[in-house]
Structures are given as structure tokens and as C-alpha cells.
Protein backbone atom coordinates (compact mmCIF):
# COMPACT_ATOMS: atom_id res chain seq x y z
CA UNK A 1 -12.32 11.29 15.90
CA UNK A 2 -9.26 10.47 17.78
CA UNK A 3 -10.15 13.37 20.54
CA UNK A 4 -6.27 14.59 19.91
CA UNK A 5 -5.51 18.02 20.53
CA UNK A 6 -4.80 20.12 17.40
CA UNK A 7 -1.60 22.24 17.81
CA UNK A 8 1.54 22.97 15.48
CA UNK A 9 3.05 19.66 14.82
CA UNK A 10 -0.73 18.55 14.65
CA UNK A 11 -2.30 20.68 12.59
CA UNK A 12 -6.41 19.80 11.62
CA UNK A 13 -7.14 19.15 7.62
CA UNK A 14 -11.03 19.57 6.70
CA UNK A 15 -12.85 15.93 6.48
CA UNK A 16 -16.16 15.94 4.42
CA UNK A 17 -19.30 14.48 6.39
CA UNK A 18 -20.83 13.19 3.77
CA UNK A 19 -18.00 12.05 1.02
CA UNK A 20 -20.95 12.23 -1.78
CA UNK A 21 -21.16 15.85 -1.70
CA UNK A 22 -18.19 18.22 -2.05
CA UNK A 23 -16.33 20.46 -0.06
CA UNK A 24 -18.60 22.89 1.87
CA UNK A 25 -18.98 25.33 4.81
CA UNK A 26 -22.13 22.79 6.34
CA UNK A 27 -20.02 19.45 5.29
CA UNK A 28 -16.75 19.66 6.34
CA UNK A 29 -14.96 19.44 10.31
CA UNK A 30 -11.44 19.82 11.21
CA UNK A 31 -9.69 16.41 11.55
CA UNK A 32 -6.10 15.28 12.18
CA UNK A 33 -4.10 14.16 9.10
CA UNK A 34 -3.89 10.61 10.68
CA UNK A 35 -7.83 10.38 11.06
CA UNK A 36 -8.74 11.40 7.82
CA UNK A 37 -6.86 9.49 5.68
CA UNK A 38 -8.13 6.44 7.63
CA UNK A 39 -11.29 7.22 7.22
CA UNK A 40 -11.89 7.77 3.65
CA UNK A 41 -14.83 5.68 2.78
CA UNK A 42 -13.73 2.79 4.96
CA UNK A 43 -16.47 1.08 7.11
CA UNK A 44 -16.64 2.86 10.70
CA UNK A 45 -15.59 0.10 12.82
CA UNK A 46 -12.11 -0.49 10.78
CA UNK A 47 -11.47 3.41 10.90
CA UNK A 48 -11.82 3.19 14.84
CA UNK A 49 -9.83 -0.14 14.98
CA UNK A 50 -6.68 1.89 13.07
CA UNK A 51 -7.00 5.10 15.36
CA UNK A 52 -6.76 3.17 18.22
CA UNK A 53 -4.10 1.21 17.35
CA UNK A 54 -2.32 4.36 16.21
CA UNK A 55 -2.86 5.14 20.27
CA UNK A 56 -1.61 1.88 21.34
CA UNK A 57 2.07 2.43 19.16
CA UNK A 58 2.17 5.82 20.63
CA UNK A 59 1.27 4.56 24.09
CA UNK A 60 3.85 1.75 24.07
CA UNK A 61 6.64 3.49 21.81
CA UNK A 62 6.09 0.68 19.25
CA UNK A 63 7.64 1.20 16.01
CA UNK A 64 5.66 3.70 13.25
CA UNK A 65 6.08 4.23 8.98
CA UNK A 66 8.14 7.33 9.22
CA UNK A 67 5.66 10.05 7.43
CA UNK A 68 8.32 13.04 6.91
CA UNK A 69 10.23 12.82 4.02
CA UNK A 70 12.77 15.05 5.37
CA UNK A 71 13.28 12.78 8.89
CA UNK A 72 13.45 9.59 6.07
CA UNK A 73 16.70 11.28 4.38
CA UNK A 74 18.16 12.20 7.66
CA UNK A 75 17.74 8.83 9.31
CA UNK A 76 18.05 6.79 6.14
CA UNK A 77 22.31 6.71 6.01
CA UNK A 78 21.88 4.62 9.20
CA UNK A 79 18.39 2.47 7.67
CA UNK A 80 20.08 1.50 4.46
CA UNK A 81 23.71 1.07 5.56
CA UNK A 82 26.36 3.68 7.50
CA UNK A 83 29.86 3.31 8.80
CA UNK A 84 31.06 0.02 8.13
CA UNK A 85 33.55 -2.34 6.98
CA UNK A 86 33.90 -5.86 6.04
CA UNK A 87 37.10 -7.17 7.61
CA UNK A 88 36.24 -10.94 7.28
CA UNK A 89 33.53 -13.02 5.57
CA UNK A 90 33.52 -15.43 8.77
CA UNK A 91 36.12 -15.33 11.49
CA UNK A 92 37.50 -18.69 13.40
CA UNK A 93 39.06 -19.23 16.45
CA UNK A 94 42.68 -20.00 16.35
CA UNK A 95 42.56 -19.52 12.42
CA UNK A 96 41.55 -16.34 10.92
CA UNK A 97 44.52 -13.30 11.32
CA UNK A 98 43.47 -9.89 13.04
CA UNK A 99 44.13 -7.18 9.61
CA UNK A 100 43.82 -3.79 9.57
CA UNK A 101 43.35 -1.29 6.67
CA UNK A 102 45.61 1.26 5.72
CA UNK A 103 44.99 4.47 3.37
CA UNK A 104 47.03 4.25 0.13
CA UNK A 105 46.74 8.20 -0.51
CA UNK A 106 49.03 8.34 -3.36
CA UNK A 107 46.98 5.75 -5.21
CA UNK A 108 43.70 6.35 -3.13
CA UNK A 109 42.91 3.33 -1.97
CA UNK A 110 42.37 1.28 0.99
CA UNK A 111 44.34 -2.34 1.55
CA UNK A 112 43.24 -4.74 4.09
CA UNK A 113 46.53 -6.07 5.84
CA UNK A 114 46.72 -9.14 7.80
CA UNK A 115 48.68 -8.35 11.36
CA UNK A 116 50.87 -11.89 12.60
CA UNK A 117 48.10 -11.96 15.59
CA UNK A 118 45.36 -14.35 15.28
CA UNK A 119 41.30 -14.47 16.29
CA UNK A 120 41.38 -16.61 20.36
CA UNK A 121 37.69 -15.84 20.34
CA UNK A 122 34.73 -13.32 20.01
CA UNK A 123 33.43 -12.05 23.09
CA UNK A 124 30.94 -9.54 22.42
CA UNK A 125 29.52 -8.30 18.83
CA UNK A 126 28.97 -4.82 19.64
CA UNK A 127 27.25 -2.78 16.47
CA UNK A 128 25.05 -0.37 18.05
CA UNK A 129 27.71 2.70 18.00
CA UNK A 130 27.58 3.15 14.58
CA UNK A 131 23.86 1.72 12.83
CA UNK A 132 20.94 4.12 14.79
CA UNK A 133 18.88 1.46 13.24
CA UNK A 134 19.53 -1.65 15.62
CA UNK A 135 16.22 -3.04 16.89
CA UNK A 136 15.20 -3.04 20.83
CA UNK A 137 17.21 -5.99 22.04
CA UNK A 138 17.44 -8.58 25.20
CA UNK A 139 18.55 -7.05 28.07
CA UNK A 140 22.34 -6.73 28.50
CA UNK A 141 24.34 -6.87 31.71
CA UNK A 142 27.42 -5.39 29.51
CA UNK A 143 25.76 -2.57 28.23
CA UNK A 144 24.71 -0.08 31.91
CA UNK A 145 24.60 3.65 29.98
CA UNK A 146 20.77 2.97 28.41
CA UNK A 147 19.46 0.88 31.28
CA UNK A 148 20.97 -2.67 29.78
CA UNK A 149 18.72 -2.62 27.16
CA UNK A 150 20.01 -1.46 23.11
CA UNK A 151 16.94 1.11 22.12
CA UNK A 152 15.42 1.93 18.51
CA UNK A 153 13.52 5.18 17.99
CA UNK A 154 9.91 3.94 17.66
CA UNK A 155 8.57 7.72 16.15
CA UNK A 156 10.44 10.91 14.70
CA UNK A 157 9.22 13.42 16.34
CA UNK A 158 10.53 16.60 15.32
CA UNK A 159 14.34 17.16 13.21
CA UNK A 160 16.47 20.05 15.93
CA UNK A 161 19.04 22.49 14.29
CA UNK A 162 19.05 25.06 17.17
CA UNK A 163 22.02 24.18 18.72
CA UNK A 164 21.36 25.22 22.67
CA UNK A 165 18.42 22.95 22.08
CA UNK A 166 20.95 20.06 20.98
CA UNK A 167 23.32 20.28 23.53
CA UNK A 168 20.73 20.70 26.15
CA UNK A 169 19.26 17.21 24.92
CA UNK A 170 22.40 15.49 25.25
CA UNK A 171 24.13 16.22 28.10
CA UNK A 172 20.70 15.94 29.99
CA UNK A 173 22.14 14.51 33.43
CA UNK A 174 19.20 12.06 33.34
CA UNK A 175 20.40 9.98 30.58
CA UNK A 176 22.99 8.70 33.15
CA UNK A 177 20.30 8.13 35.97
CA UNK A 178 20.24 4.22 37.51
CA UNK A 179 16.41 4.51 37.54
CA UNK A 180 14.69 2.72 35.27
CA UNK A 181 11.49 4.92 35.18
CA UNK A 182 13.72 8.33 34.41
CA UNK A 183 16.12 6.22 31.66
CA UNK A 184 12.62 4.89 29.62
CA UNK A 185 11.02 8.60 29.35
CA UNK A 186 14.09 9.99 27.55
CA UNK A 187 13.96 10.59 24.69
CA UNK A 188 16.31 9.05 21.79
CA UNK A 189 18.03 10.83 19.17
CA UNK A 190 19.89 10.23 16.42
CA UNK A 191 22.59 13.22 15.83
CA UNK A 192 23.88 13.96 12.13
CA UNK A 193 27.70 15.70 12.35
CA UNK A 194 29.22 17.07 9.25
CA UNK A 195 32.47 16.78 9.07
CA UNK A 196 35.99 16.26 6.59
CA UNK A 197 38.50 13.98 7.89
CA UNK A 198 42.44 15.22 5.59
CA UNK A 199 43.53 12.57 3.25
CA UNK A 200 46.65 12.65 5.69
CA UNK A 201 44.62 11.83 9.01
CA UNK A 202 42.36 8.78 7.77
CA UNK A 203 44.28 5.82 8.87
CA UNK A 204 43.72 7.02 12.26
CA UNK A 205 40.27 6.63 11.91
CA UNK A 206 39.59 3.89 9.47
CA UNK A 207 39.97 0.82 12.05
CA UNK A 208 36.16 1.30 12.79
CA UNK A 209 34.50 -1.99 14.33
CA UNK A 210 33.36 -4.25 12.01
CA UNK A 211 29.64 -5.00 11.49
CA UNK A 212 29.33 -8.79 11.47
CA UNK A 213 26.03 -10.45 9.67
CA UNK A 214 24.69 -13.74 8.83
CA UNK A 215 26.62 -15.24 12.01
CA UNK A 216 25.42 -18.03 14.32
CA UNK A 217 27.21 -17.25 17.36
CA UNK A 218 27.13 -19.31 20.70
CA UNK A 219 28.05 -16.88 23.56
CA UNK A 220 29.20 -17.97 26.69
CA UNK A 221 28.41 -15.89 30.00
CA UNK A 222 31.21 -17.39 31.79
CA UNK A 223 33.98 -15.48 29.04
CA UNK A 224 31.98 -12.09 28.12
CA UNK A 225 31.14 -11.40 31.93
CA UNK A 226 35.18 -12.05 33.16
CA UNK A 227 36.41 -10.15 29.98
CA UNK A 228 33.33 -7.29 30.86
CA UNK A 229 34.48 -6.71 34.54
């Protein structure tokens, strides 16, 4: 129906001909997952519309309903909520303190300590490090290692354990190329790292950036492009 090839990631399920009769040698073809569910016993023209719109999101790297239940757990820790903190319900200029936490280990918990420095003014909310889920944005002069532009993965493809194939992936020299034609064919990835950080070694890594919602904020290009030289 689509006119997709059928390989391993694509694999054809048998679609009846006629959906009044059952399952038979004479009255089944192979069809793609995608195409047969849409097809059911749908009127022609609105199973055509959805295949080719289908086309267009995988044409134009729009984003898709994640289908794999196993990509949905892997990529949901960053959907849902990930590494974050809360350091201030709203933050003003010339009023609100600069804090920083600190591990309590013997009573294992975390206290939010105000420093004697205080908030001048927010250049730059910068959250993309730590949520994979940040939609495509504006273009940003700031931001040169992903062309400018903050990405979101518009399809999982496929989950990679092998490790060769991981590191190959990453450090793929043309992720760092200045053209804009290599940079948009690369593909995105989100990498899971399992780890244990000691009870004793936590303060040096609990001063993560703060993820800021809810915030109207007026940014001037005069202050973030001095302070981003």
C-alpha cells in the first residue's frame, strides 16, 4: 500500500482482501504493520490520506507516537521529568540570593543554603543538557555545536547496546561540521549511562542547573551576546 520495502525493522503482517471472509491462502497479502492497522475497514481515501502523511513526518523528521514500548521506558526518565532541581520559585534581580545545596549524609538529606551573593540578572536559560525532551527551538546564535538550532528526536529508530557501534555514533567527526546540510542528516541520540555516585562524592555533583518553568522572561541581545563572546 505504502510501496515500502519490507526488511528487518519492517517486517510484513498478512492483511485480509476481503475483511468479510477469514484468514486464507487466496485472501490475504503481506502488508507493513503501519498500513494495516490503518486500513482496517476504514474508507480507502482516509487510509491513503494517513499513509501519506505517515511519509510526510518521515520525510520532514516531524514528530511520531513512539510505538516500542521498550524505546518509551528508555526515553521516558527524560519525557516525564530527569535531572533537576528547584532552586527558586521565581528569581529577581537585585533580590533573590544565589544558594546552593549541600548533602547532609549523616541525616541523608539535602539543604538548600543561601550564599551572601545575590541574582544581577539572567542571561541565558539553558535546559537542554539535561531534558532529551526539549522541543526544536528558534535558532540560537549562542548555541554553534548543533548548527544554532536545540533538536528533538522526531522517530526512535532502533535502541544500540553494542558498544563500538555507540562510540562510533558519537564521536562521528561530522557532528562538529559548520555545514548545515552534513549537521541536519545526523542523526540524534539520546544515551542512557548507569552509574553510582558514593554518598561521600555527591556535593560535588549536586549543583546541577536549575530547570526554570512558568517564567516570562524578556531577553535582551545586547547582554546575552557581550556575556556569550
Amino acid at each position: 500500500m505504502c510501496n515500502a520495502l519490507f526488511t528487518w525493522k519492517n517486517r510484513p503482517t498478512l492483511d485480509r482482501i476481503d475483511n468479510r471472509k477469514g484468514y486464507s491462502k487466496d485472501n490475504v497479502i503481506p502488508c507493513c504493520l503501519y498500513c494495516n492497522v490503518n486500513k482496517a475497514n476504514r474508507d480507502e481515501n482516509q487510509m491513503k490520506l494517513m499513509i501519506q502523511l505517515r511519509k510526510y513526518a518521515l520525510l520532514k523528521q516531524l514528530p511520531m507516537t513512539l510505538t516500542s514500548d521498550e524505546g518509551y521506558q528508555l526515553l521516558r526518565k527524560g519525557i516525564t521529568g530527569g535531572i533537576s532541581n528547584v532552586m527558586h520559585r521565581y528569581n529577581v534581580a537585585g533580590e533573590t540570593k544565589i544558594n546552593h545545596f549541600e548533602f547532609d549524609q549523616e541525616n541523608k538529606c539535602v539543604y538548600s543554603i543561601d550564599s551572601d551573593y545575590v541574582i544581577t540578572h539572567v542571561v541565558q536559560l539553558d535546559f537542554h543538557s539535561q531534558y532529551p525532551s526539549v522541543m526544536r527551538g528558534e535558532p540560537n546564535a549562542l548555541n554553534p555545536y548543533i548548527n544554532h538550532i536545540i533538536n528533538m528526536p522526531a522517530q526512535l529508530i532502533e535502541k544500540i547496546t553494542d558498544q563500538d557501534r555507540c562510540k562510533a555514533l558519537i564521536q562521528d567527526t561530522n557532528r562538529f561540521s559548520n555545514d548545515p546540510l552534513v549537521v541536519d542528516k545526523m542523526l540524534l541520540f539520546v544515551a542512557e549511562v548507569r552509574g553510582h555516585t558514593d554518598e561521600r562524592y555527591i556535593n560535588e555533583a549536586i549543583n546541577w542547573g536549575p530547570i526554570l518553568r512558568n517564567i516570562d522572561v524578556e531577553s535582551l541581545v545586547s547582554v546575552s551576546f557581550h556575556n556569550g563572546q
